[in-house]
C-alpha atoms as a PDB file:
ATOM      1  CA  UNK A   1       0.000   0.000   0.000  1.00  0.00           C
ATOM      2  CA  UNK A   2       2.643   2.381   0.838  1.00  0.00           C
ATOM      3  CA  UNK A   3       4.499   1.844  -2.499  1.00  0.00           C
ATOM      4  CA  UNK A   4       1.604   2.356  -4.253  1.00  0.00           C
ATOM      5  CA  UNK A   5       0.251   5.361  -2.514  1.00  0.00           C
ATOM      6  CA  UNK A   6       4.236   7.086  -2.947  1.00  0.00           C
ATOM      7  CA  UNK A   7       3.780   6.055  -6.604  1.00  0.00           C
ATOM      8  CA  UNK A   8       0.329   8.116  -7.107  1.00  0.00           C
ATOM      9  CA  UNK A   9       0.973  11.062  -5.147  1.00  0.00           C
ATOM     10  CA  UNK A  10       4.821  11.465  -6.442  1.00  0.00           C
ATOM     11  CA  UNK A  11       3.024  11.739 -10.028  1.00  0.00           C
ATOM     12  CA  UNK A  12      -0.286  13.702  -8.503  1.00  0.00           C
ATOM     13  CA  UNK A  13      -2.891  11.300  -9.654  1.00  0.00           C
ATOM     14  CA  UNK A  14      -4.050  10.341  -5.942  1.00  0.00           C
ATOM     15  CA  UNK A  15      -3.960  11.737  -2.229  1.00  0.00           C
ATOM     16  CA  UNK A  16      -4.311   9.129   0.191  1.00  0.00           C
ATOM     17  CA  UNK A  17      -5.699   9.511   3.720  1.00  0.00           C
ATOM     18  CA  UNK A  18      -5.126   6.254   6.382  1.00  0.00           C
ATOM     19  CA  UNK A  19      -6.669   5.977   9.868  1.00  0.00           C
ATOM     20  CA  UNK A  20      -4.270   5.101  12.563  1.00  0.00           C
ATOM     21  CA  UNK A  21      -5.136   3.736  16.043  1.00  0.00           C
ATOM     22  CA  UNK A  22      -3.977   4.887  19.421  1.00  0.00           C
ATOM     23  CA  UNK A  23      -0.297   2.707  18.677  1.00  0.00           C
ATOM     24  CA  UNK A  24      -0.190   4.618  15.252  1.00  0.00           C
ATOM     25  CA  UNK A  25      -0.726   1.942  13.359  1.00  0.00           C
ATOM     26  CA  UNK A  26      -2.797   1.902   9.995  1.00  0.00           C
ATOM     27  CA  UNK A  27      -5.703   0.770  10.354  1.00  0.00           C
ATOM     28  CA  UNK A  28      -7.978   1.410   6.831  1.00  0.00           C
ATOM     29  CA  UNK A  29      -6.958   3.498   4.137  1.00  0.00           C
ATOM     30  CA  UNK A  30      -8.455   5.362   0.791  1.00  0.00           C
ATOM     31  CA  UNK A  31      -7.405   7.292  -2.035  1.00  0.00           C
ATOM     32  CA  UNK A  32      -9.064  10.031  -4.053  1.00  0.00           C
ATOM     33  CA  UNK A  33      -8.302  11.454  -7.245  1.00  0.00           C
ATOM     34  CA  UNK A  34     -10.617  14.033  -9.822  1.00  0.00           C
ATOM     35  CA  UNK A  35     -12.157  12.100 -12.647  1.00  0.00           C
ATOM     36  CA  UNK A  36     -15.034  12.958 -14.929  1.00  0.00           C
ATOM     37  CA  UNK A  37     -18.130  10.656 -15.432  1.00  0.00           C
ATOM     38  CA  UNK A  38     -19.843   9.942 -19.068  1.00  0.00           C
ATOM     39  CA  UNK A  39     -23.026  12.339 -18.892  1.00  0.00           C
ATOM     40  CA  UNK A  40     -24.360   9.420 -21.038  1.00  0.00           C
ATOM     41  CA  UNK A  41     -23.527   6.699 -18.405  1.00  0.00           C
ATOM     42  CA  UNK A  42     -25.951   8.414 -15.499  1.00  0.00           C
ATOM     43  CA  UNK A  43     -29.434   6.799 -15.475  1.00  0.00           C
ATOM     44  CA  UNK A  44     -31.959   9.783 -16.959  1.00  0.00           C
ATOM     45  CA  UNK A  45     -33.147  10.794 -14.016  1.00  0.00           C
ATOM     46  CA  UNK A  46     -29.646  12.386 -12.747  1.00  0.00           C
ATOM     47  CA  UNK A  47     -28.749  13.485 -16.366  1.00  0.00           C
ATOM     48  CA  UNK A  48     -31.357  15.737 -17.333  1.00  0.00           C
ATOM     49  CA  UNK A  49     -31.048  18.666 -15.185  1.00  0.00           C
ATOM     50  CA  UNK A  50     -27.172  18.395 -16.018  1.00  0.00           C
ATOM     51  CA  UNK A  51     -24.795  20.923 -18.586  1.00  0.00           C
ATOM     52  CA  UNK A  52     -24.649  18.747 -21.300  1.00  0.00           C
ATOM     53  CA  UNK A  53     -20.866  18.646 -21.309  1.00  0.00           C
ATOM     54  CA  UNK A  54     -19.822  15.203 -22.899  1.00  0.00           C
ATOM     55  CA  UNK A  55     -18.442  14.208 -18.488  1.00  0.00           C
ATOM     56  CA  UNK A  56     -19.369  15.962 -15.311  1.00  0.00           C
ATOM     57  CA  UNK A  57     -16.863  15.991 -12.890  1.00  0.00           C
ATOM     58  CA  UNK A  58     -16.341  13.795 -10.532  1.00  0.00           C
ATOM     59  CA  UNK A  59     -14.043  12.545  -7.099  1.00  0.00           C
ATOM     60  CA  UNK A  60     -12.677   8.972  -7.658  1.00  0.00           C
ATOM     61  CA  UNK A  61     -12.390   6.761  -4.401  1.00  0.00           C
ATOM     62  CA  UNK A  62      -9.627   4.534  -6.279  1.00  0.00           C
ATOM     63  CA  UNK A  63      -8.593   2.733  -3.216  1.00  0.00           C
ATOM     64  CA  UNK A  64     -10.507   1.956   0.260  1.00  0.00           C
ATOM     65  CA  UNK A  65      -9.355  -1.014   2.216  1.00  0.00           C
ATOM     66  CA  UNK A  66      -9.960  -1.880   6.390  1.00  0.00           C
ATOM     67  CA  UNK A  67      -7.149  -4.043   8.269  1.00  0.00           C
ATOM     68  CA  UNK A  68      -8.948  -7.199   8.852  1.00  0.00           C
ATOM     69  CA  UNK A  69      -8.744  -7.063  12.379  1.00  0.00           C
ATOM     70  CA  UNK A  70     -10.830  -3.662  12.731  1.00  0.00           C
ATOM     71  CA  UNK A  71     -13.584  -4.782  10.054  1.00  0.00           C
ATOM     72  CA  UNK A  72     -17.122  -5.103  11.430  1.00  0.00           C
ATOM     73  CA  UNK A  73     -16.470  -2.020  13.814  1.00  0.00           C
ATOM     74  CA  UNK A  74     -17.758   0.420  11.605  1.00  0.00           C
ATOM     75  CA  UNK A  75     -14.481   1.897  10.649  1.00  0.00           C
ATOM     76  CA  UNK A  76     -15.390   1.538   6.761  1.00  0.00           C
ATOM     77  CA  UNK A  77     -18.369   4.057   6.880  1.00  0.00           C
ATOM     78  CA  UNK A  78     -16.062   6.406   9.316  1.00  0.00           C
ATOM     79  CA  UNK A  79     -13.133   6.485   6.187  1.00  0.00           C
ATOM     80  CA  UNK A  80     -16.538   6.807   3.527  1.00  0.00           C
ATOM     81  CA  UNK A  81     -18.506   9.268   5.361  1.00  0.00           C
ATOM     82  CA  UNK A  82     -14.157  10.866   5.989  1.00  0.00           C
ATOM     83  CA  UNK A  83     -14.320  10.563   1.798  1.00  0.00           C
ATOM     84  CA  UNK A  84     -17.432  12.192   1.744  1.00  0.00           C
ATOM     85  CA  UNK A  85     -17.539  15.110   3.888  1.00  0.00           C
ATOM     86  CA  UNK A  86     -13.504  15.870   2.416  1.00  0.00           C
ATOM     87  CA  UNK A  87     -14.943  15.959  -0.899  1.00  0.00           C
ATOM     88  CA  UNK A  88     -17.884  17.763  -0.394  1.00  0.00           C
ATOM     89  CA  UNK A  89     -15.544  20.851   1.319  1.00  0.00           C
ATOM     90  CA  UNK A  90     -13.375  20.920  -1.591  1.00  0.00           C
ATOM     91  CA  UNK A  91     -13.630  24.462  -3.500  1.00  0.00           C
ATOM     92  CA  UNK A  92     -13.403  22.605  -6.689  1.00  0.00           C
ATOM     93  CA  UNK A  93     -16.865  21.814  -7.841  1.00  0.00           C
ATOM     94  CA  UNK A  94     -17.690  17.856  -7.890  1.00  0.00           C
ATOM     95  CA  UNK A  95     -21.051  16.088  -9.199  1.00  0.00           C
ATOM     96  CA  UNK A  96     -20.352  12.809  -7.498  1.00  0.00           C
ATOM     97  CA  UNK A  97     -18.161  10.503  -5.882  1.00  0.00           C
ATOM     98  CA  UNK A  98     -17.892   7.503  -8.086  1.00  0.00           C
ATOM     99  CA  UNK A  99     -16.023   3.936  -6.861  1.00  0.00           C
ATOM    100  CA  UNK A 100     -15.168   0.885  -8.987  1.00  0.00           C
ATOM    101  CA  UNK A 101     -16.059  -2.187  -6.566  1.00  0.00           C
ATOM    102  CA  UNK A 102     -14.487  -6.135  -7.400  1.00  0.00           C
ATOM    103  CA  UNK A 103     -17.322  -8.052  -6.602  1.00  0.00           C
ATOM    104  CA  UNK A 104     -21.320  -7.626  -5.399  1.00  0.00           C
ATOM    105  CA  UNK A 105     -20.210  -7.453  -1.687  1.00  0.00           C
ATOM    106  CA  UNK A 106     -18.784  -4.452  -1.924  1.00  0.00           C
ATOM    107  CA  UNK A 107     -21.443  -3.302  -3.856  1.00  0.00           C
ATOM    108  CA  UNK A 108     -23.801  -3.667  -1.740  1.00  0.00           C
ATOM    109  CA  UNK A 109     -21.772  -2.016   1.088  1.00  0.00           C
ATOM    110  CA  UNK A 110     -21.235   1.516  -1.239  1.00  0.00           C
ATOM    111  CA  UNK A 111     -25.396   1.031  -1.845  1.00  0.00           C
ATOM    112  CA  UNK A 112     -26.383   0.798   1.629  1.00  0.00           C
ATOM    113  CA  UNK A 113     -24.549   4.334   1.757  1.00  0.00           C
ATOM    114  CA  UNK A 114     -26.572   5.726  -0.716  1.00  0.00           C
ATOM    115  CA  UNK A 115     -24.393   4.922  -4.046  1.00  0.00           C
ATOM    116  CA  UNK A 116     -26.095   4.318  -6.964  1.00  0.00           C
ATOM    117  CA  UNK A 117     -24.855   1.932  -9.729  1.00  0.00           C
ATOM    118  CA  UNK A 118     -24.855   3.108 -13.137  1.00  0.00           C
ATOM    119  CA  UNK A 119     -27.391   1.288 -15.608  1.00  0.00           C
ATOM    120  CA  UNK A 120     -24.348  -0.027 -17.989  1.00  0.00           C
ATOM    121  CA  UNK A 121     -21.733  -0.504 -15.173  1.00  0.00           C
ATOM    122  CA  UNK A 122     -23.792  -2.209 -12.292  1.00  0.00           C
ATOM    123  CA  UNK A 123     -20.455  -2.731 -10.175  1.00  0.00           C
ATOM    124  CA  UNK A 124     -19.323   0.789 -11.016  1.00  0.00           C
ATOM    125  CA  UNK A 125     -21.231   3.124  -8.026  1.00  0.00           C
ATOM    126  CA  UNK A 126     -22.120   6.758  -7.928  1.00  0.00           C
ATOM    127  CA  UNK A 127     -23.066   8.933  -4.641  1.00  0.00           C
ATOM    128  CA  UNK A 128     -24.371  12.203  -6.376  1.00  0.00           C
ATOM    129  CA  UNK A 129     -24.334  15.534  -4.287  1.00  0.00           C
ATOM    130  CA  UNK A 130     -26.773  17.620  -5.808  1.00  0.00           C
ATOM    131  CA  UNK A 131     -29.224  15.717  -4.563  1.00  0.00           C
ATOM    132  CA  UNK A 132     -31.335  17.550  -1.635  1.00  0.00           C
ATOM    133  CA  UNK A 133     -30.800  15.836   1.536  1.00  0.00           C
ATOM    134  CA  UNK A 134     -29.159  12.995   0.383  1.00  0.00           C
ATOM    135  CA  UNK A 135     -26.036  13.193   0.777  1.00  0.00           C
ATOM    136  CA  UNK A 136     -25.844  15.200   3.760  1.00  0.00           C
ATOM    137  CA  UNK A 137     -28.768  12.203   5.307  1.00  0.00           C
ATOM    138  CA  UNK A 138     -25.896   9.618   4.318  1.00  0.00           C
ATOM    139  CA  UNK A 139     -22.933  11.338   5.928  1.00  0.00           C
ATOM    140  CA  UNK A 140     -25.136  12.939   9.041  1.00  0.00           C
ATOM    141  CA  UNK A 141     -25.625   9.574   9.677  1.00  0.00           C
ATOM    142  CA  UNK A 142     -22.310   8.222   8.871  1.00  0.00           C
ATOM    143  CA  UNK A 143     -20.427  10.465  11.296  1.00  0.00           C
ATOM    144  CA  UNK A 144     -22.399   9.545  14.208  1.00  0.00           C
ATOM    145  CA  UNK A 145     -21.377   5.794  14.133  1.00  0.00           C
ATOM    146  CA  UNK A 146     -18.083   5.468  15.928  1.00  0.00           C
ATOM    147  CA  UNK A 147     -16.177   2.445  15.403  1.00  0.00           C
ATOM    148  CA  UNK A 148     -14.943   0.740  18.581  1.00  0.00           C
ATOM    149  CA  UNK A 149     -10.911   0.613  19.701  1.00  0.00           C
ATOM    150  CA  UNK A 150     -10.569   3.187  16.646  1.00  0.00           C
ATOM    151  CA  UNK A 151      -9.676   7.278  17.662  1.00  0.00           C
ATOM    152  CA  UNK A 152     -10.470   8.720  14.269  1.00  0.00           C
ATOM    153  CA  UNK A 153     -10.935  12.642  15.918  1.00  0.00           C
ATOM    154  CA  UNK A 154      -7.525  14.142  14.625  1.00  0.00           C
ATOM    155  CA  UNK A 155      -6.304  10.640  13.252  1.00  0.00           C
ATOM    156  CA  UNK A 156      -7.049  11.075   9.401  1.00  0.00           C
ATOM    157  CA  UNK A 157      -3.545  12.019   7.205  1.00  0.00           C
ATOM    158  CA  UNK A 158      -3.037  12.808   4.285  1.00  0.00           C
ATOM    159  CA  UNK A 159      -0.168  10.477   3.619  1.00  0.00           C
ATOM    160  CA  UNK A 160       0.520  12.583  -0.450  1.00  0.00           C
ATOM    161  CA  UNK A 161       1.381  15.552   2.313  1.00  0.00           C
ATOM    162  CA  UNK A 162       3.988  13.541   3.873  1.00  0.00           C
ATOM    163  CA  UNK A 163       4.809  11.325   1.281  1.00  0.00           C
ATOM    164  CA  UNK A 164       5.810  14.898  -0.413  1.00  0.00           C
ATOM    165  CA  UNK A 165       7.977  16.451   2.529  1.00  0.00           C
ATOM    166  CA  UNK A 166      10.058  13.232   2.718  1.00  0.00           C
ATOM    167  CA  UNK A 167      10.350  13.019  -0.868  1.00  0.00           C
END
């Protein structure tokens, strides 16, 4: 993970941001980087109050894993509803988040946060923010879970930041 996460923010195509527990240690992990989303690839119902620019921007979670010892805690919708509200304060304007997934499990998990697959793409999720009340519901909700063992208050880095001094 660390060689990976040098590799993308050395050549600025992803910041990652880890949770650590009290001993420092990482305990989950994601990545974001801008992308742009086919306006053609949203079901009709998001696309038609869109510019009809050819993509609308978009925040990519590329990467988003939980050490197996802290999963079931609810330290994965701490780091997504982290994701979230990081994206959402970003000056730089941003339709959705969007996240690849592997299989239907972690499909499912992104859905029961409020992403929505795209018609073409069903493993390929979107959480749109223009939506009244729905992302804000998701996150509101999300940031009053707090998983157990876990500080997360203060214990999000942005690993590109220090990844960049060292470098």
């Amino acid at each position: 993970m660390r060689e990976q996460a040098v590799q993308d923010a050395r050549r600025r195509v992803a910041a990652c941001f880890v949770a650590l527990d009290d001993t420092r240690r990482i305990v989950g992990y994601y990545t974001l980087a801008s992308a742009g989303v086919p306006l053609t690839a949203l079901p009709p119902e998001n696309r038609k109050k869109l510019p009809r620019y050819p993509a609308v921007p978009a925040v990519r979670m590329g990467r988003f894993a939980v050490d197996q010892a802290c999963q079931g805690r609810g330290l994965g919708a701490a780091l997504l509803a982290d994701a979230i509200a990081r994206t959402m304060r970003a000056e730089i304007a941003s339709y959705a988040m969007i996240v690849d997934t592997k299989d239907e499990k972690a499909a499912a998990f992104y859905r029961h946060h409020g992403f929505i697959s795209l018609p073409d793409t069903p493993l390929m999720l979107f959480l749109p923010f223009a939506l009244p009340n729905h992302s804000e519901m998701k996150l509101e909700q999300q940031e009053s879970q707090s998983p157990a063992g876990v500080t997360l208050t203060g214990r999000f880095l942005n690993m590109s930041a220090d990844i960049s001094a060292k470098a």
